[in-house]
Protein backbone atom coordinates (compact mmCIF):
# COMPACT_ATOMS: atom_id res chain seq x y z
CA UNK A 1 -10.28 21.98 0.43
CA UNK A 2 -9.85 19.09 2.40
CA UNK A 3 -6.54 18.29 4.00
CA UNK A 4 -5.87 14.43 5.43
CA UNK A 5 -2.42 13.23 7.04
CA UNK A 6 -3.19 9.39 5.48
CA UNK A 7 -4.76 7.44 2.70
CA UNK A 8 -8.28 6.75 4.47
CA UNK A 9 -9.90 9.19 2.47
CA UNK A 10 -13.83 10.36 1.76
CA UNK A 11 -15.41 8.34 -0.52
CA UNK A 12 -16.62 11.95 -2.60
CA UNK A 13 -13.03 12.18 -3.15
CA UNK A 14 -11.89 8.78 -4.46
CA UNK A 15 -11.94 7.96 -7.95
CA UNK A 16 -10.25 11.27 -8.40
CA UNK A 17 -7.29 13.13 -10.44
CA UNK A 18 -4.16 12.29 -8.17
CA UNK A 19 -0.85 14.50 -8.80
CA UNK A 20 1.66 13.04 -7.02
CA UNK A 21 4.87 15.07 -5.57
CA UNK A 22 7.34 16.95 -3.35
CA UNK A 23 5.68 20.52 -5.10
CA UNK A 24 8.05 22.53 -3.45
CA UNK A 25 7.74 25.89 -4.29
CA UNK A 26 4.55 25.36 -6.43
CA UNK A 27 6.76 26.84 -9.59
CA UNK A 28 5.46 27.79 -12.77
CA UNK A 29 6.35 24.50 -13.89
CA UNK A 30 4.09 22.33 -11.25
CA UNK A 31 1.42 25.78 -12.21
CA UNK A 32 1.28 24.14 -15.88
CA UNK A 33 0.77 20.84 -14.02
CA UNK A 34 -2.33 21.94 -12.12
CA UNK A 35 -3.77 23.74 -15.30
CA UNK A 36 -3.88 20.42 -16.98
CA UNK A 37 -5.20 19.04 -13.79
CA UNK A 38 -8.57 21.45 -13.85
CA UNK A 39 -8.68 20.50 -17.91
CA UNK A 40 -9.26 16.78 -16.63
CA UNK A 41 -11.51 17.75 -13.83
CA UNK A 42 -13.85 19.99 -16.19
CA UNK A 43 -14.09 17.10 -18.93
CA UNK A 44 -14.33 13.48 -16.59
CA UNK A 45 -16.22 15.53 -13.34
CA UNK A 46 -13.51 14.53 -11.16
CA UNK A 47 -12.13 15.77 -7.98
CA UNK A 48 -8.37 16.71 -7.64
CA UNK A 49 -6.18 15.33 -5.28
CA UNK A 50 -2.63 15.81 -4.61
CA UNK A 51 0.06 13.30 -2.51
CA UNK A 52 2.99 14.60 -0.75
CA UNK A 53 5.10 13.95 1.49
CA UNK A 54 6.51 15.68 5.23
CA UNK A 55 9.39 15.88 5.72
CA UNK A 56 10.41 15.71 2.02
CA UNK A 57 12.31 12.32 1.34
CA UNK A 58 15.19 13.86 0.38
CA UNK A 59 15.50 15.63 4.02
CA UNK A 60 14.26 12.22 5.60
CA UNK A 61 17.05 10.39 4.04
CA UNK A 62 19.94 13.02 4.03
CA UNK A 63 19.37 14.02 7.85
CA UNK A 64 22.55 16.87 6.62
CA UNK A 65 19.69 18.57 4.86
CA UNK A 66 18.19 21.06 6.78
CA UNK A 67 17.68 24.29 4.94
CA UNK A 68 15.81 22.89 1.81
CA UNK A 69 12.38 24.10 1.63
CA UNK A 70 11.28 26.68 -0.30
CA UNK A 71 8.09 27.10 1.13
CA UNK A 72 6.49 25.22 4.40
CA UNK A 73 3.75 23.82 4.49
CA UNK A 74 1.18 26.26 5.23
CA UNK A 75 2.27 28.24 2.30
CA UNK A 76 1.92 25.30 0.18
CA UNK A 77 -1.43 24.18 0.81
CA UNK A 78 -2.68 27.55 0.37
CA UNK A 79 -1.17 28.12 -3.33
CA UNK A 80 -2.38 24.38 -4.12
CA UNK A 81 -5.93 25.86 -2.93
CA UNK A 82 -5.79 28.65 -5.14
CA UNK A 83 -5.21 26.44 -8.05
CA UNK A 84 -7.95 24.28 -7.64
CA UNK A 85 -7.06 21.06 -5.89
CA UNK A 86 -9.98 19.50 -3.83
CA UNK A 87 -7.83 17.43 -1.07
CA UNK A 88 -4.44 17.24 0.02
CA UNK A 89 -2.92 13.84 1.68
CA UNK A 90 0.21 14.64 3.05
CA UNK A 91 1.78 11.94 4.12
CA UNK A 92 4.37 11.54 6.74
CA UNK A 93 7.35 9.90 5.54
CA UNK A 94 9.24 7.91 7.82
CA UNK A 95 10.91 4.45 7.84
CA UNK A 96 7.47 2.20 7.71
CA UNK A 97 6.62 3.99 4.86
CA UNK A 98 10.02 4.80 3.65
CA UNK A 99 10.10 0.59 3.20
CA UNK A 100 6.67 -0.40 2.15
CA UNK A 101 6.96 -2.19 -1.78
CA UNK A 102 6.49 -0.47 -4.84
CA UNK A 103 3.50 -3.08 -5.91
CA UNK A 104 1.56 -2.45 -2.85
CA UNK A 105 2.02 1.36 -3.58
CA UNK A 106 0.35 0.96 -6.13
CA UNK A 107 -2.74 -2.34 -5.17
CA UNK A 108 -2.74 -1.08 -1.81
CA UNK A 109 -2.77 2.49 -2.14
CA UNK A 110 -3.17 3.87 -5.45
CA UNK A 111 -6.57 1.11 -6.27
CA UNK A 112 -7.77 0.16 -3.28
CA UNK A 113 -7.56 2.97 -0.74
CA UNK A 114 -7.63 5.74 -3.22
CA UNK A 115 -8.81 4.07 -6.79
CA UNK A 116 -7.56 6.99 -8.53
CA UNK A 117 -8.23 7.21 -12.26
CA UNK A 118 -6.23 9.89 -13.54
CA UNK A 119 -2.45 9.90 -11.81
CA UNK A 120 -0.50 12.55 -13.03
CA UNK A 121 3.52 11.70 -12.12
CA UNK A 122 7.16 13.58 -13.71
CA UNK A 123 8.80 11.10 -15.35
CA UNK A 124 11.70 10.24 -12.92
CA UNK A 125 9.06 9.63 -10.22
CA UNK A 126 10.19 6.96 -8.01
CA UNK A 127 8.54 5.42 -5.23
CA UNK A 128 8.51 2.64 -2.65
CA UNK A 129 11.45 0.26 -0.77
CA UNK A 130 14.97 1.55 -2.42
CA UNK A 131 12.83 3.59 -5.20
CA UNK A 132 12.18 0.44 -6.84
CA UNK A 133 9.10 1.60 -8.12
CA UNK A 134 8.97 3.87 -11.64
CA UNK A 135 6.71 4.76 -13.90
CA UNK A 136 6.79 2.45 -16.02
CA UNK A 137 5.77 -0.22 -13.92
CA UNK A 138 3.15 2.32 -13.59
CA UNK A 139 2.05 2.08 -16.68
CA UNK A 140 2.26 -1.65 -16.59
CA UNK A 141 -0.10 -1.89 -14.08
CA UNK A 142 -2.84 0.43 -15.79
CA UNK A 143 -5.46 -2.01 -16.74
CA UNK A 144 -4.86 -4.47 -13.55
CA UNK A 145 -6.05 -1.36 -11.37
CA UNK A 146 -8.23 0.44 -13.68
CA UNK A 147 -5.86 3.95 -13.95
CA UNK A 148 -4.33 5.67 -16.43
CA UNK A 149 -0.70 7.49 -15.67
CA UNK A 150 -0.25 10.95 -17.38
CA UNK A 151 3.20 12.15 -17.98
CA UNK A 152 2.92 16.19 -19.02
CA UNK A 153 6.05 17.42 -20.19
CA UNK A 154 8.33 19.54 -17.94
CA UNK A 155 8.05 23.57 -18.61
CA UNK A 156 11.05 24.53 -20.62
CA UNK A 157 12.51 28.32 -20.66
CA UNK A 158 15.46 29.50 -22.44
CA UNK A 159 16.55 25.84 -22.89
CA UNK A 160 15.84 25.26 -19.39
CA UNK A 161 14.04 22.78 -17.55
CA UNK A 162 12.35 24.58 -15.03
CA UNK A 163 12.75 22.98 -11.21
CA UNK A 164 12.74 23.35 -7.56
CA UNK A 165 16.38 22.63 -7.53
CA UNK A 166 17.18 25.07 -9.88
CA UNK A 167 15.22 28.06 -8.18
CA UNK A 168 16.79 27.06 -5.10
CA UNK A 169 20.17 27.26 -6.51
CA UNK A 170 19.03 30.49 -8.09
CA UNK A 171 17.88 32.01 -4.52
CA UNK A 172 21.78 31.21 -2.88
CA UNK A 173 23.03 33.23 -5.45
CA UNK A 174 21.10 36.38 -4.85
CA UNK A 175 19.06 35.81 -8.22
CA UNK A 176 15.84 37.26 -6.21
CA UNK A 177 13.94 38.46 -9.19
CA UNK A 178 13.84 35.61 -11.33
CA UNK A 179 13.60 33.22 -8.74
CA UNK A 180 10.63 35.43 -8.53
CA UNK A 181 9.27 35.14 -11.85
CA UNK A 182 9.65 31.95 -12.07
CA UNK A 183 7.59 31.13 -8.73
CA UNK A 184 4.99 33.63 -10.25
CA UNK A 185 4.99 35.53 -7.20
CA UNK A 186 7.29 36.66 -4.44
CA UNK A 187 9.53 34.35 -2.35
CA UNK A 188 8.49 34.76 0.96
CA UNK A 189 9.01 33.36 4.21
CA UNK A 190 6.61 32.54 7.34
CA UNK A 191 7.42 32.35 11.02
CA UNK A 192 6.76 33.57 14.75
CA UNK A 193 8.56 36.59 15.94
CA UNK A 194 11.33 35.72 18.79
CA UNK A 195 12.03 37.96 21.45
CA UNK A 196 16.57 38.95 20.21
CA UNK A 197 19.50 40.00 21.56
CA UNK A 198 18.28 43.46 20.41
CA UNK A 199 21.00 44.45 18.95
CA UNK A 200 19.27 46.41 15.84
CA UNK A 201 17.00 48.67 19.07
CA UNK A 202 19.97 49.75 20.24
CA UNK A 203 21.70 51.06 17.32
CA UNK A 204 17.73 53.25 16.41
CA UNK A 205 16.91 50.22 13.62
CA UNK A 206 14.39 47.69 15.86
CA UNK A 207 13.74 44.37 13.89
CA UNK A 208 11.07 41.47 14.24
CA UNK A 209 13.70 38.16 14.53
CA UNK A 210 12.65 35.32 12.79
CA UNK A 211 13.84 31.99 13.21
CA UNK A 212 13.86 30.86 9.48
CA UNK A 213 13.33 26.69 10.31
CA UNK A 214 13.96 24.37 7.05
CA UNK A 215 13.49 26.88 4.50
CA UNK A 216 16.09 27.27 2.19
CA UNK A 217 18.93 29.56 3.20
CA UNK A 218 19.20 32.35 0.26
CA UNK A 219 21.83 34.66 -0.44
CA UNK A 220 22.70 36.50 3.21
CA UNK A 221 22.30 39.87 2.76
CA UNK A 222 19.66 42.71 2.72
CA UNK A 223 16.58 42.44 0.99
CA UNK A 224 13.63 45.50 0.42
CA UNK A 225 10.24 43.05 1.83
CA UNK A 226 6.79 43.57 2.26
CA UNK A 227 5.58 42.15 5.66
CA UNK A 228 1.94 40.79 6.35
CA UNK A 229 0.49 39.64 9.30
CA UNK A 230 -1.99 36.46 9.77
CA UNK A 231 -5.46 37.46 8.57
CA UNK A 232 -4.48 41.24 7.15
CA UNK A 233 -4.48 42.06 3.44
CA UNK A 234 -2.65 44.94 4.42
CA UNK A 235 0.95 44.56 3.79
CA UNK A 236 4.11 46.73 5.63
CA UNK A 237 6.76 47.72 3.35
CA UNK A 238 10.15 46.87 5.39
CA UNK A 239 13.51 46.02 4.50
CA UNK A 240 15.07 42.71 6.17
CA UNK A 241 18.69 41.31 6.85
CA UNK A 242 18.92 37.67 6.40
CA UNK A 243 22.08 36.04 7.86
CA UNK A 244 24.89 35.69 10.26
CA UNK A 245 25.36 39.05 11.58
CA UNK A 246 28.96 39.05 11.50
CA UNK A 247 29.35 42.45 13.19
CA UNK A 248 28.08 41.12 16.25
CA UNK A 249 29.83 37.59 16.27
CA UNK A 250 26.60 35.39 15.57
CA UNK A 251 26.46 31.94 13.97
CA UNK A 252 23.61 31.15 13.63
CA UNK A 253 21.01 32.14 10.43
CA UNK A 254 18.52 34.89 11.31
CA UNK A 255 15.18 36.92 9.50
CA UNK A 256 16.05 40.31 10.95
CA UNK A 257 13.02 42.78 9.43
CA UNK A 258 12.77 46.80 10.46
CA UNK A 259 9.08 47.73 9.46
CA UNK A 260 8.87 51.37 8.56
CA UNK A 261 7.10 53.64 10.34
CA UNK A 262 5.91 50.93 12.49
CA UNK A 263 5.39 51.29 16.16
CA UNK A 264 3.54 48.36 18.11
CA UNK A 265 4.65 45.28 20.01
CA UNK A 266 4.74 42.16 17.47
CA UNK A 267 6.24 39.19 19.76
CA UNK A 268 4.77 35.73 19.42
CA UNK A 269 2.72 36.91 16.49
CA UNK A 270 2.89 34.94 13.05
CA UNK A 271 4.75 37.24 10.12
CA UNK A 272 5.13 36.55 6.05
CA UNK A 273 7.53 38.25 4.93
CA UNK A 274 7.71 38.73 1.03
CA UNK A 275 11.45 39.27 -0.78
CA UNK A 276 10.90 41.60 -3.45
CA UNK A 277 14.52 43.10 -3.99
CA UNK A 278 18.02 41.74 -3.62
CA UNK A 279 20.45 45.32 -1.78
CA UNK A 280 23.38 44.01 -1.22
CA UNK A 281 25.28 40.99 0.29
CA UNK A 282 26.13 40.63 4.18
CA UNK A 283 29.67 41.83 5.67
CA UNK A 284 31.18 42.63 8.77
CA UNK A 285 31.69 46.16 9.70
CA UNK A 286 34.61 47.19 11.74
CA UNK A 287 32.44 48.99 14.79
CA UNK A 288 28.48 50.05 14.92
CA UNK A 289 28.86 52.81 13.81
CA UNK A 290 30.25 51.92 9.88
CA UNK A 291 26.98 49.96 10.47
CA UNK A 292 24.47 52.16 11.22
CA UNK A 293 25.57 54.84 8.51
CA UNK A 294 25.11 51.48 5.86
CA UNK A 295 21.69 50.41 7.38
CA UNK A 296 20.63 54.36 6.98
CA UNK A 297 21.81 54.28 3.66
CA UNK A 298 20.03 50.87 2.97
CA UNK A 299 16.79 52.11 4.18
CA UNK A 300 17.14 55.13 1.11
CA UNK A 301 16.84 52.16 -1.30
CA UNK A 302 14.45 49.97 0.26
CA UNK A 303 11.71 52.85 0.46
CA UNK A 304 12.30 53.62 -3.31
CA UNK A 305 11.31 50.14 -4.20
């Protein structure tokens, strides 16, 4: 899979499928999306291309938005792999781009630097200077620039649109396992270990600290995990305390994740940690002690799991 950072693309992969969109947490609804994708690519023998954006325009424009994602990047490109797409243009969104005009979105970009034939957009896509652009003035344009705009229907379950926003609503309210199912896989989270205040070594419960960036901030609490490291199949099963620490006075958020049975020195190296099981929510203790008998008794249910 090819990945580019602009619109200057090989001319093997112009003339392609383009799906167009944020895809943040690649959910079973953007799944269905891809699926059609691969139908399209099998029957016209055409590559598939995705466009999105970094940071996400929502984060660009409401600079308040910081915990958001739920995935990075990385992690994204590697499920959109997986389902088949050929080349990935993600674009860096910032104020040039942020004003450039809906029309030469589409002449500029869309025909002449990509001349996609098959553009697959949701159908409150909006694009270019004051998201003046829409699809119908997609559509409008079809014959002019030689594409044709597919709209696939969102995934609907239980009477409910299925959507980044809500899975990211679902994850601040502890709703781990069907945030899960509806991801098709485990939530997880990606990031260097940081040398702590550490806090959890002294009390017999050592912890890799992660510093969790832009991804979405879920429930705080304790959460049973499986940790991998960067080029192991092997997973660790672990159990992980995401949040404040208010025993110890912190404010800031924190990844705090005790392997078991693990001895070894992981500093600097890159971890994913997998949420498979919401424990319990986060509270202060009234001394270490209160603590360490709850972590202990923590640790019963995470290795059960």
């Amino acid at each position: 899979m090819k990945l580019y950072k602009n619109f200057n693309i090989l001319n093997k992969h112009k003339k392609a499928i383009i799906l167009i969109g944020n895809f943040d947490g690649v959910h079973l609804g953007h799944q269905k999306l891809f699926k059609l994708a691969k139908k399209y690519k099998k029957n016209f023998k055409r590559k598939v291309g995705v466009i999105t954006f970094d940071p996400m325009p929502k984060m660009y424009f409401k600079k308040d938005v910081k915990n958001f994602r739920i995935l990075n990047i990385n992690q994204k490109n590697k499920i959109l792999k997986d389902l088949g797409v050929d080349f990935i243009i993600t674009k860096k969104f910032d104020k040039k781009f942020s004003k450039i005009k809906y029309d030469f979105f589409i002449k500029e970009i869309l025909y002449k630097k990509l001349n996609a034939k098959y553009i697959f957009v949701s159908n409150n896509f909006r694009f270019g200077n004051k998201r003046e652009g829409n699809v119908k003035q997609l559509i409008r344009n079809e014959k002019n620039y030689d594409y044709k705009i597919i709209k696939p229907k969102p995934l609907i379950l239980k009477n409910r649109i299925i959507s980044s926003t809500f899975i990211r609503n679902l994850l601040k309210r502890g709703k781990l396992e069907k945030s899960n199912v509806l991801l098709n896989r485990n939530w997880s989270i990606e990031g260097i270990v940081r040398k702590g205040r550490q806090e959890g070594k002294k009390i017999g419960f050592p912890t890799c600290n992660i510093d969790i960036k832009d991804y979405v901030i879920a429930m705080p609490g304790v959460y049973a995990v499986k940790v991998h490291q960067k080029n192991s199949k092997k997973s660790l099963k672990a159990i992980a305390n995401l949040g404040y620490r208010p025993t110890f006075n912190q404010k800031k958020i924190l990844l705090e994740v005790h392997i078991f049975n693990f001895s070894g020195n992981l500093y600097d190296k890159y971890l994913s940690v997998e949420f498979t099981k919401f424990i319990r929510k986060e509270k202060r203790f009234n001394n270490v002690n209160q603590l360490r008998k709850q972590i202990q008794s923590d640790l019963n249910i995470a290795k059960k799991i």
